[in-house]
Protein backbone atom coordinates (compact mmCIF):
# COMPACT_ATOMS: atom_id res chain seq x y z
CA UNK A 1 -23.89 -4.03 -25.16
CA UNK A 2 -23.98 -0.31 -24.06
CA UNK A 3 -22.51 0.46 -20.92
CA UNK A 4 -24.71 2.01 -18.42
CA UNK A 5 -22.64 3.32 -15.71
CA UNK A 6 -19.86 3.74 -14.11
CA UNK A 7 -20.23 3.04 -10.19
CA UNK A 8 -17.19 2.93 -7.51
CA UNK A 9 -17.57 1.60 -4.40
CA UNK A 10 -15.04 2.33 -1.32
CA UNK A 11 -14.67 -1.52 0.46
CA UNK A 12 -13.27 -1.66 3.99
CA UNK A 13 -10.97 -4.25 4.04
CA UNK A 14 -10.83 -5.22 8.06
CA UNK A 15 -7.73 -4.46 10.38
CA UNK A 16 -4.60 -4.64 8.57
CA UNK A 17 -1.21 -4.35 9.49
CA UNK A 18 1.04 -2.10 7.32
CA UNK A 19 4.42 -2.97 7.19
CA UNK A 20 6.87 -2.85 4.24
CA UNK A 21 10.97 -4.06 3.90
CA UNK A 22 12.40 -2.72 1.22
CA UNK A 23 13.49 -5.16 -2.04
CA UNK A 24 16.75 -3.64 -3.05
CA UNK A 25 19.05 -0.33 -1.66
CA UNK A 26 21.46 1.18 -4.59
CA UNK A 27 25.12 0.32 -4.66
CA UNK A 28 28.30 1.37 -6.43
CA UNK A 29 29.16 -1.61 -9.03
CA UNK A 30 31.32 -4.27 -7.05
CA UNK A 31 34.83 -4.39 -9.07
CA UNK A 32 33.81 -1.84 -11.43
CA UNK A 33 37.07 0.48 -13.25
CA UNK A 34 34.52 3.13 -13.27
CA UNK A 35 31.95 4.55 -10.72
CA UNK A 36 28.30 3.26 -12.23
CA UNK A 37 25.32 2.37 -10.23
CA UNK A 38 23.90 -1.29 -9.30
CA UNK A 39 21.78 -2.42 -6.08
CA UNK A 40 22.03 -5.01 -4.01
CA UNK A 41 19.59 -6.37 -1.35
CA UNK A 42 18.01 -4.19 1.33
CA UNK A 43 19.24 -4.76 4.72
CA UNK A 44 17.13 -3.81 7.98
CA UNK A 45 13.79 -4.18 9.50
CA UNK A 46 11.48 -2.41 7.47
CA UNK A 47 8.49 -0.29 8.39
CA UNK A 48 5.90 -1.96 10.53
CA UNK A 49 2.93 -0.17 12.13
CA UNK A 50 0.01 -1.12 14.03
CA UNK A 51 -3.20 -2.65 12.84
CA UNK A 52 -5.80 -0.11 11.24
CA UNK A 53 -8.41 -0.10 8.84
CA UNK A 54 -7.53 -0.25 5.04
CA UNK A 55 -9.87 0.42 2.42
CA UNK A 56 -10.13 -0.23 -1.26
CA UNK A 57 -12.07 1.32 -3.98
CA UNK A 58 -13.97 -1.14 -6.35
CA UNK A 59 -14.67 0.03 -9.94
CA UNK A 60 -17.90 -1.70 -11.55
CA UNK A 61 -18.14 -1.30 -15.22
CA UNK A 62 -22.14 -1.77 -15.51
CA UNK A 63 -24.01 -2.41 -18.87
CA UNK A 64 -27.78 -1.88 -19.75
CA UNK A 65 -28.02 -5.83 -20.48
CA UNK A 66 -27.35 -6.07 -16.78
CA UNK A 67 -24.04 -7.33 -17.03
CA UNK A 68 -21.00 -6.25 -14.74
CA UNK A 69 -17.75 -6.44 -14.27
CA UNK A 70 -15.75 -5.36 -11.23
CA UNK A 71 -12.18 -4.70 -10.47
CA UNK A 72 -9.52 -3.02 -7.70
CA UNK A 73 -8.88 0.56 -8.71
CA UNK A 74 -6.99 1.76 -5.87
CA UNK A 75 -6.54 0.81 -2.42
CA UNK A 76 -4.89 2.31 0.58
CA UNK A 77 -5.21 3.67 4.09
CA UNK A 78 -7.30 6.59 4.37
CA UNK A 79 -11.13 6.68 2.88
CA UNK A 80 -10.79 10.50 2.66
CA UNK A 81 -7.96 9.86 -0.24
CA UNK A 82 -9.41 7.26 -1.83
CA UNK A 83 -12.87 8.74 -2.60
CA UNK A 84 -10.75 12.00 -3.65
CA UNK A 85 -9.14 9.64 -5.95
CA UNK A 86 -12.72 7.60 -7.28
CA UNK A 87 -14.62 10.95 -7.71
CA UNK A 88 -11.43 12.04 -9.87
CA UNK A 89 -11.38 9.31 -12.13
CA UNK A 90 -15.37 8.83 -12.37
CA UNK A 91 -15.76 12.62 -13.47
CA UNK A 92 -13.17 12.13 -16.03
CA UNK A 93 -14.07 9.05 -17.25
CA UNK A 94 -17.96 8.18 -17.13
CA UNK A 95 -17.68 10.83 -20.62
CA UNK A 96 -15.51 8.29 -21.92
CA UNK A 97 -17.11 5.32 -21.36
CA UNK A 98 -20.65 5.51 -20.06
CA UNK A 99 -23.23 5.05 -23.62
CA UNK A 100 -20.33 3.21 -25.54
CA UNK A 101 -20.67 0.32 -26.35
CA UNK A 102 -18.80 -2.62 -24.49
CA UNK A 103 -17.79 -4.54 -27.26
CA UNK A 104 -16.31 -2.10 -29.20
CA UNK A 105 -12.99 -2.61 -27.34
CA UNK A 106 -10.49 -1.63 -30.10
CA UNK A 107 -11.74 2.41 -30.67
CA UNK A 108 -12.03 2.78 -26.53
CA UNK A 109 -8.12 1.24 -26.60
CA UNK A 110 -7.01 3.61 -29.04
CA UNK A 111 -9.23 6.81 -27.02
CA UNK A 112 -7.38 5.48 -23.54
CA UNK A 113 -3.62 5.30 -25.61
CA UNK A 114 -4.06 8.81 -26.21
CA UNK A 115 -5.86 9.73 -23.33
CA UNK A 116 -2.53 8.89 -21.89
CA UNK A 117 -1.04 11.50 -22.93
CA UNK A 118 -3.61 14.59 -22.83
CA UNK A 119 -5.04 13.54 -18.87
CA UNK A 120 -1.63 13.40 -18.08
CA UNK A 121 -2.06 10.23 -16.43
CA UNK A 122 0.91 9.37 -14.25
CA UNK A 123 0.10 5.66 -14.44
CA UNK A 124 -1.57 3.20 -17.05
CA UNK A 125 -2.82 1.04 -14.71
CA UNK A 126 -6.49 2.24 -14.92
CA UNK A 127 -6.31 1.98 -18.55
CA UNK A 128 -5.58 -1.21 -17.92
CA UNK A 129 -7.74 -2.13 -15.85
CA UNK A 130 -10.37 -0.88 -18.09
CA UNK A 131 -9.51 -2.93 -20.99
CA UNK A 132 -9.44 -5.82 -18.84
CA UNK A 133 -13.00 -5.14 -17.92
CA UNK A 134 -14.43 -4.71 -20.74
CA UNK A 135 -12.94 -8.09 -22.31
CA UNK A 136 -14.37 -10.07 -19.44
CA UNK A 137 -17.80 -8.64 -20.11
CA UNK A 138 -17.76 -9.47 -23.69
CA UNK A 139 -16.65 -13.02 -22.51
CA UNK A 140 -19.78 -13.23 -19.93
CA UNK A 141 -22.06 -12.52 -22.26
CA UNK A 142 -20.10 -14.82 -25.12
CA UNK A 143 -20.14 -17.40 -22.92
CA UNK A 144 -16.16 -18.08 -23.38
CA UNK A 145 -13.56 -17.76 -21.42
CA UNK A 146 -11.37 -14.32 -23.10
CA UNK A 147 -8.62 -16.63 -24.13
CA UNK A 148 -10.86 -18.58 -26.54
CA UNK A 149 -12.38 -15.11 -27.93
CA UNK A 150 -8.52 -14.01 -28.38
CA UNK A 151 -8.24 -16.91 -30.90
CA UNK A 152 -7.07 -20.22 -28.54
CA UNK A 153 -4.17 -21.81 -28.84
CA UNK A 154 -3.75 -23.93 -25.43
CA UNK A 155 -5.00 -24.18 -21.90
CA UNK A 156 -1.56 -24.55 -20.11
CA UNK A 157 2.34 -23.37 -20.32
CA UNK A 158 5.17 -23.88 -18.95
CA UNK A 159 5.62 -22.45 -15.99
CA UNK A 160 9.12 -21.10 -14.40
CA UNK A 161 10.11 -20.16 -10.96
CA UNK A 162 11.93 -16.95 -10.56
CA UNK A 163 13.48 -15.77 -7.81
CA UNK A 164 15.56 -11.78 -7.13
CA UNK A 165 17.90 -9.95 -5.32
CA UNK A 166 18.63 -12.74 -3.07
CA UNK A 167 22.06 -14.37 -1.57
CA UNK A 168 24.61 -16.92 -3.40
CA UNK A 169 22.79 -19.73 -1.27
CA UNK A 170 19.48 -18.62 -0.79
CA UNK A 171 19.06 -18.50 -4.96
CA UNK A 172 20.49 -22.51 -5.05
CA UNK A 173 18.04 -22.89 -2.69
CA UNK A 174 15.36 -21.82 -4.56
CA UNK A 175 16.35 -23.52 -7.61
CA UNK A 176 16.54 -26.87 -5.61
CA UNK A 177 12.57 -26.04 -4.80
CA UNK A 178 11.90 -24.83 -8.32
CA UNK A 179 12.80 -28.53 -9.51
CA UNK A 180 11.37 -30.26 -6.49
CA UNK A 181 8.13 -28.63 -7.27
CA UNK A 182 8.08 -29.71 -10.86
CA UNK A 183 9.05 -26.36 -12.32
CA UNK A 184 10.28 -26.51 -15.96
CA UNK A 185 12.77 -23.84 -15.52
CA UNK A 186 14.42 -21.42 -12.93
CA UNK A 187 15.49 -17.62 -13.02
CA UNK A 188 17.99 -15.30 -10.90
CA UNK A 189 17.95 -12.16 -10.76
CA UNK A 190 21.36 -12.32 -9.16
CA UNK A 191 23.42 -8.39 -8.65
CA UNK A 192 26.75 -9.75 -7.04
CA UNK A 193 28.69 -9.09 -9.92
CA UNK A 194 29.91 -10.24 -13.31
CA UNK A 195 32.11 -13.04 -11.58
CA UNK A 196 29.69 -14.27 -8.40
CA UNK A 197 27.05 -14.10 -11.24
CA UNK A 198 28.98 -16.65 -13.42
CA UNK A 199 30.12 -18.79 -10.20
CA UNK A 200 25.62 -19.27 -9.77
CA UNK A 201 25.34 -19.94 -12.70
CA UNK A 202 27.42 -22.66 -12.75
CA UNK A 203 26.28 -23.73 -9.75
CA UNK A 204 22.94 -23.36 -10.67
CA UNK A 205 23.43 -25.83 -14.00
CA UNK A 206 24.86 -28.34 -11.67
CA UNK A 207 22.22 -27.91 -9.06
CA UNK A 208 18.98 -28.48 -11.00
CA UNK A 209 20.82 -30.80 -14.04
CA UNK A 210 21.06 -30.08 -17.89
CA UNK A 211 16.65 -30.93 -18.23
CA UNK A 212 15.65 -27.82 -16.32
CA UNK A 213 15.68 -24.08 -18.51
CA UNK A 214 17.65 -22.11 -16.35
CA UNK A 215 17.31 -18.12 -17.40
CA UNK A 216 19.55 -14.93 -16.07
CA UNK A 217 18.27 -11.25 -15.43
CA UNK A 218 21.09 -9.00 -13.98
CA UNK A 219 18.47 -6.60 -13.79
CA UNK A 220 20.36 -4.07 -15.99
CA UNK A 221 23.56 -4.38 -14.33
CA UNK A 222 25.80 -4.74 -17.05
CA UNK A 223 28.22 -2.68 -19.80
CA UNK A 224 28.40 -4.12 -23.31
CA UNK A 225 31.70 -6.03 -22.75
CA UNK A 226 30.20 -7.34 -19.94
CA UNK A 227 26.92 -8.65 -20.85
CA UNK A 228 28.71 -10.15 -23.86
CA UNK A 229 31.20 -11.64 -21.74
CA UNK A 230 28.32 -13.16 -19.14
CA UNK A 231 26.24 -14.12 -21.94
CA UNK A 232 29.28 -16.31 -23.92
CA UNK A 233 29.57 -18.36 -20.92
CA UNK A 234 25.96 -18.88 -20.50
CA UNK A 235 25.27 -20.06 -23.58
CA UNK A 236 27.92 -22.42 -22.56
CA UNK A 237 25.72 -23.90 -19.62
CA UNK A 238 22.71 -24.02 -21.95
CA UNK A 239 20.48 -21.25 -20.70
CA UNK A 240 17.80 -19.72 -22.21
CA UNK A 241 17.86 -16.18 -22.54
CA UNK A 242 19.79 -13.03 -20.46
CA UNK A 243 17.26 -10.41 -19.86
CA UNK A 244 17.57 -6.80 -18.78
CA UNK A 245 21.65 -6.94 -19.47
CA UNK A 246 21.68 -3.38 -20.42
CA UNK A 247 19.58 -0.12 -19.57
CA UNK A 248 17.12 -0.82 -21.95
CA UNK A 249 16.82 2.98 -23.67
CA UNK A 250 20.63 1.99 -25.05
CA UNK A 251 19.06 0.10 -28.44
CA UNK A 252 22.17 -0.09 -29.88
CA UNK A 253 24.04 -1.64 -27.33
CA UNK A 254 21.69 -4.44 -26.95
CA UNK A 255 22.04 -4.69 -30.88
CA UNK A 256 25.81 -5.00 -30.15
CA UNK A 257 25.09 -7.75 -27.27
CA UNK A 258 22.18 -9.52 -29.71
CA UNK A 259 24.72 -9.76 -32.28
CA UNK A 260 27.44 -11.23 -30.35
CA UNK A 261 25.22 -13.86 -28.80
CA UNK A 262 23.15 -17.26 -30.14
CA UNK A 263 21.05 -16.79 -27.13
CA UNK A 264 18.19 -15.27 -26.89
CA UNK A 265 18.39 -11.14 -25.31
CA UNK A 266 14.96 -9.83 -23.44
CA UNK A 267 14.25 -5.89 -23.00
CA UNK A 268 11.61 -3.61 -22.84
CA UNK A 269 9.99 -4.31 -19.27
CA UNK A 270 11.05 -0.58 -17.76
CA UNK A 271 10.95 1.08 -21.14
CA UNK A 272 6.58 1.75 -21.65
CA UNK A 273 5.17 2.99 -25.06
CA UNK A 274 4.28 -0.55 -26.07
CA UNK A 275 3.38 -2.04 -28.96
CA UNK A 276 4.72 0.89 -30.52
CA UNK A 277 7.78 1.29 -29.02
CA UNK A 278 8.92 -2.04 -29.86
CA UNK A 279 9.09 -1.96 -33.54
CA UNK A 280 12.80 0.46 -33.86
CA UNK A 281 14.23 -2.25 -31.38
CA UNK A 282 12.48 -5.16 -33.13
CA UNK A 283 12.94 -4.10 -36.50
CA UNK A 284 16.99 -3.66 -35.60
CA UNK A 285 17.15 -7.05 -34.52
CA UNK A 286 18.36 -5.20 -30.95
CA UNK A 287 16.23 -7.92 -29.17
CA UNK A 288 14.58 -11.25 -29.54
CA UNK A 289 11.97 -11.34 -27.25
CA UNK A 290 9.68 -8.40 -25.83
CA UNK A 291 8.56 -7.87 -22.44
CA UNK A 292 4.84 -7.70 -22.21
CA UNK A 293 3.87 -3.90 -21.71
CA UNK A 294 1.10 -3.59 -23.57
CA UNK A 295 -1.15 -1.54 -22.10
CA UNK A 296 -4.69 -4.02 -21.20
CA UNK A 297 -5.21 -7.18 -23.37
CA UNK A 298 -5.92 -5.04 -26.31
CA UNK A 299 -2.47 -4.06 -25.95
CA UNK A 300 -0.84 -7.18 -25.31
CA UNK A 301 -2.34 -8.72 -27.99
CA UNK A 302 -1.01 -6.17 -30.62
CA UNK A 303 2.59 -6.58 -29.16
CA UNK A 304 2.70 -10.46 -29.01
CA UNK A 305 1.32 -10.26 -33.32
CA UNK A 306 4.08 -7.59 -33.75
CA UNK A 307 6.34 -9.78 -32.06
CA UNK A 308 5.70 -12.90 -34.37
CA UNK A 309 5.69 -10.93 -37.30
CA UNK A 310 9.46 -10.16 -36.74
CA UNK A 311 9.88 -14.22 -35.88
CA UNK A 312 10.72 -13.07 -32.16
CA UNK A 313 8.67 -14.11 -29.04
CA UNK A 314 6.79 -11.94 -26.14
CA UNK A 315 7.20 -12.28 -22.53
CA UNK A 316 4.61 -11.78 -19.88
CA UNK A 317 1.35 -11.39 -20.10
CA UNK A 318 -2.11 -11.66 -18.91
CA UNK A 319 -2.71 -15.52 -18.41
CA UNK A 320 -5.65 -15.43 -21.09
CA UNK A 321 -2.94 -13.49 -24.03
CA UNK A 322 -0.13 -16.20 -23.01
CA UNK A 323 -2.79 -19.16 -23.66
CA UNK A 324 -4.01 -17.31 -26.87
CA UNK A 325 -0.83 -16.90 -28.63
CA UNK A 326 1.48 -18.80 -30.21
CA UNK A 327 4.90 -17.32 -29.15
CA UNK A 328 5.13 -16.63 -25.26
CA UNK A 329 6.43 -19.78 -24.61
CA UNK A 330 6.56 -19.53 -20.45
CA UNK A 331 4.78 -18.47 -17.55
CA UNK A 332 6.58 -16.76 -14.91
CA UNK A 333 6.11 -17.86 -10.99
CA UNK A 334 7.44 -15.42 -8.04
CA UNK A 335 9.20 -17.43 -5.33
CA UNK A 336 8.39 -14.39 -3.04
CA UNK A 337 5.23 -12.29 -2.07
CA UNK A 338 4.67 -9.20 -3.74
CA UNK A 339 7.24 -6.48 -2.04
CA UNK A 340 5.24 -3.13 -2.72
CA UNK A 341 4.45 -1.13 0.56
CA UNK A 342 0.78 -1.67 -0.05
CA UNK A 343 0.47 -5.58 -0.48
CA UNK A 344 -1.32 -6.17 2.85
CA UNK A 345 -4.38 -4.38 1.12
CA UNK A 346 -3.63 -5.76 -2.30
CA UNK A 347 -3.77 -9.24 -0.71
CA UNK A 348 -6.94 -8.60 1.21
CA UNK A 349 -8.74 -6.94 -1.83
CA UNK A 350 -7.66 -10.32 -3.86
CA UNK A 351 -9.46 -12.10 -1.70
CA UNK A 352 -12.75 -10.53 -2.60
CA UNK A 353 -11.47 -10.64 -6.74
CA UNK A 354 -9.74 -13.33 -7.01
CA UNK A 355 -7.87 -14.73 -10.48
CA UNK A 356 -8.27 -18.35 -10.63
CA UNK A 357 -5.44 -19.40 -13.33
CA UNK A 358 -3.46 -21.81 -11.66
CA UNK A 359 0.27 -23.41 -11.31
CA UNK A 360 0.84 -26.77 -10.58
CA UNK A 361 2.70 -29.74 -12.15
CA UNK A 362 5.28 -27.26 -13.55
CA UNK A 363 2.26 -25.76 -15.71
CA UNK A 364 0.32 -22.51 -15.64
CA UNK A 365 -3.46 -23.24 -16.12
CA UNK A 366 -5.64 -20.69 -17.63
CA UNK A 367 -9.16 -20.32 -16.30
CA UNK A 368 -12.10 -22.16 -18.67
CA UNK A 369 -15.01 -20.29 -17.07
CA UNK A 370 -16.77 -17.27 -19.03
CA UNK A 371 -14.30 -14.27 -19.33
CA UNK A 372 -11.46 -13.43 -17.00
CA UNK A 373 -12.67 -16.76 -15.43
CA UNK A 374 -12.22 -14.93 -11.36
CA UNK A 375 -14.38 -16.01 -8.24
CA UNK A 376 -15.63 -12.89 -7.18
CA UNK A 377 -17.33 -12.09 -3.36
CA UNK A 378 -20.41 -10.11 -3.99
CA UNK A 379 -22.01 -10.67 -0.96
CA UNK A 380 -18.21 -9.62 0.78
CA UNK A 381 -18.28 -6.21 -1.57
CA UNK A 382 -21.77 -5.68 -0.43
CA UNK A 383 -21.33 -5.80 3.04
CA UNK A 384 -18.32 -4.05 2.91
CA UNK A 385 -18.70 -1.23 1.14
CA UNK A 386 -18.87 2.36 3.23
CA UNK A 387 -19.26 4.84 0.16
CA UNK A 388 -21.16 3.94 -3.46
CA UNK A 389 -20.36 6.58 -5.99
């Protein structure tokens, strides 16, 4: 299935209105015998501005059995930027791509992993996005949905709600509508400190009962003493795992804190390089489940058979990899919107590409239609495109 051509095409996306608060400000660590650095949440309005056009550029992976995939490079606010940005990446990557062949997804994975590295990309995203393409082509023309090409293993998991850098009440709150909703667990990202982080906690356990999985992410918060500390008395209220209790370059003090615990310790979501950055901390027993990195499927895939090779699980992924493998156990659900200063356009360009996995009934449903399984506008890309490169 060669691939014919590379074509971008700049989409208006209608009036939008840009407007952005902030997630978190930084903080000095409440209670703290030393000066370190934590966060806390942002207080103030925001940015908003008035209504104007947004724009977003549309890459189309084309092959010369007439098959196509599309998906959302880039988007933003000026057109001028944006085709600055498509002609970039077209020049530099129609060499790549344009006469391979589509299904020969492993050798253009291992060109883009080092193409990281000598384009100087400041992002993997593309690469990404890339991967992601071409799997959902081979899936059209297989006639599968990419999660039964991957190998199969189930069409739903367990889905969890999770909520960050949030109040004392407004997290109960949340967990009280992550079990009203049917949600088979419930995660804080709570950054008030070792002791207001214990205090919900227990107050989360007696909240949502001893059924629901309740998980804790301080977000990196912690020393060793005092994720060890935090995660002793967790393990007392039954949860799952603590995730992100240390900056996660400091492999042997999560070794320490994996050591000292019987619950589970997740790293790697800030640290990239993965799957291959995961074997020192994997092979030193420093962690016990991965965050999904991976660059693409491709790369997902290779970090969640590393993972089970060392008996530990991965944590993450594309909804097709989760439903393919055996050990990513849960699907994470946001309790909030998506808090980047661009989401207005990210929203809007969704609504042209949209994913169709599902959550309901506590579940996360993966898609059973041919590839990626999305619902995609053409008519809406056609009559909304300014620029075709």
């Amino acid at each position: 299935m060669k691939i014919e051509a590379l074509q971008i095409d700049i989409v208006e996306l209608g009036s939008l209105v840009p407007e952005w608060r902030p997630l978190r400000t930084m903080q000095e660590y409440p209670g703290s015998h030393r000066v370190k650095f934590a966060h806390r949440p942002f207080e103030g309005e925001g940015i908003s501005l008035e209504p104007r056009p947004g724009y977003a550029s549309v890459l189309r992976i084309q092959t010369a059995e007439g098959i196509e995939s599309p998906g959302v490079l880039g988007v933003g606010w000026g057109l001028e930027q944006l085709e600055w940005e498509a002609r970039t990446f077209k020049l530099q990557w129609t060499p790549e791509l344009v006469g391979a062949d589509a299904l020969d997804r492993e050798y253009t994975w291992h060109k883009m992993w080092m193409a990281r590295r000598y384009f100087h990309m400041p992002s993997t995203a593309p690469l990404a996005l890339i991967d992601e393409l071409l799997w959902d082509l081979t899936g059209i023309k297989a006639g599968l949905p990419v999660h039964k090409l991957l190998g199969g293993f189930r069409n739903r998991v367990p889905a969890y709600l999770t909520e960050t850098a949030v109040s004392f009440d407004e997290a109960l709150q949340s967990a009280r509508t992550a079990k009203e909703q049917g949600y088979h667990g419930f995660k804080d990202h709570s950054i008030l400190g070792v002791k207001a982080n214990l205090d919900l906690a227990r107050e989360l356990r007696a909240t949502v009962g001893d059924e629901m999985v309740l998980m804790h992410d301080p977000v990196q918060q912690y020393t060793v003493d005092e994720a060890i500390h935090v995660g002793r008395e967790l393990e007392k209220l039954g949860y799952l795992w603590i995730e992100e209790p240390l900056q996660e370059s400091d492999i042997n003090g999560l070794k320490r804190v994996s050591d000292a615990l019987d619950m589970h310790v997740l790293a790697l979501e800030s640290v990239q390089g993965a799957p291959y950055l995961a074997v020192p901390y994997l092979a030193a027993g420093a962690i016990d489940i991965v965050r999904q990195t991976g660059i693409g499927i491709t790369g997902q895939m290779k970090l969640a058979n590393l993972a089970e090779m060392f008996g530990a699980t991965c944590h993450g992924g594309n909804p097709h990899v989760v439903a393919a493998v055996r050990n990513d156990d849960w699907w994470e659900h946001a309790a909030w919107p998506a808090t980047s200063p661009d989401r207005a356009l990210v929203a809007a360009a969704s609504e042209m590409i949209r994913a169709t996995h599902r959550v309901e009934d506590g579940f996360m449903y993966v898609p059973q239609t041919p590839g990626l399984g999305r619902e995609i506008d053409w008519n809406a890309l056609k009559e909304r495109t300014v620029l075709s490169l």
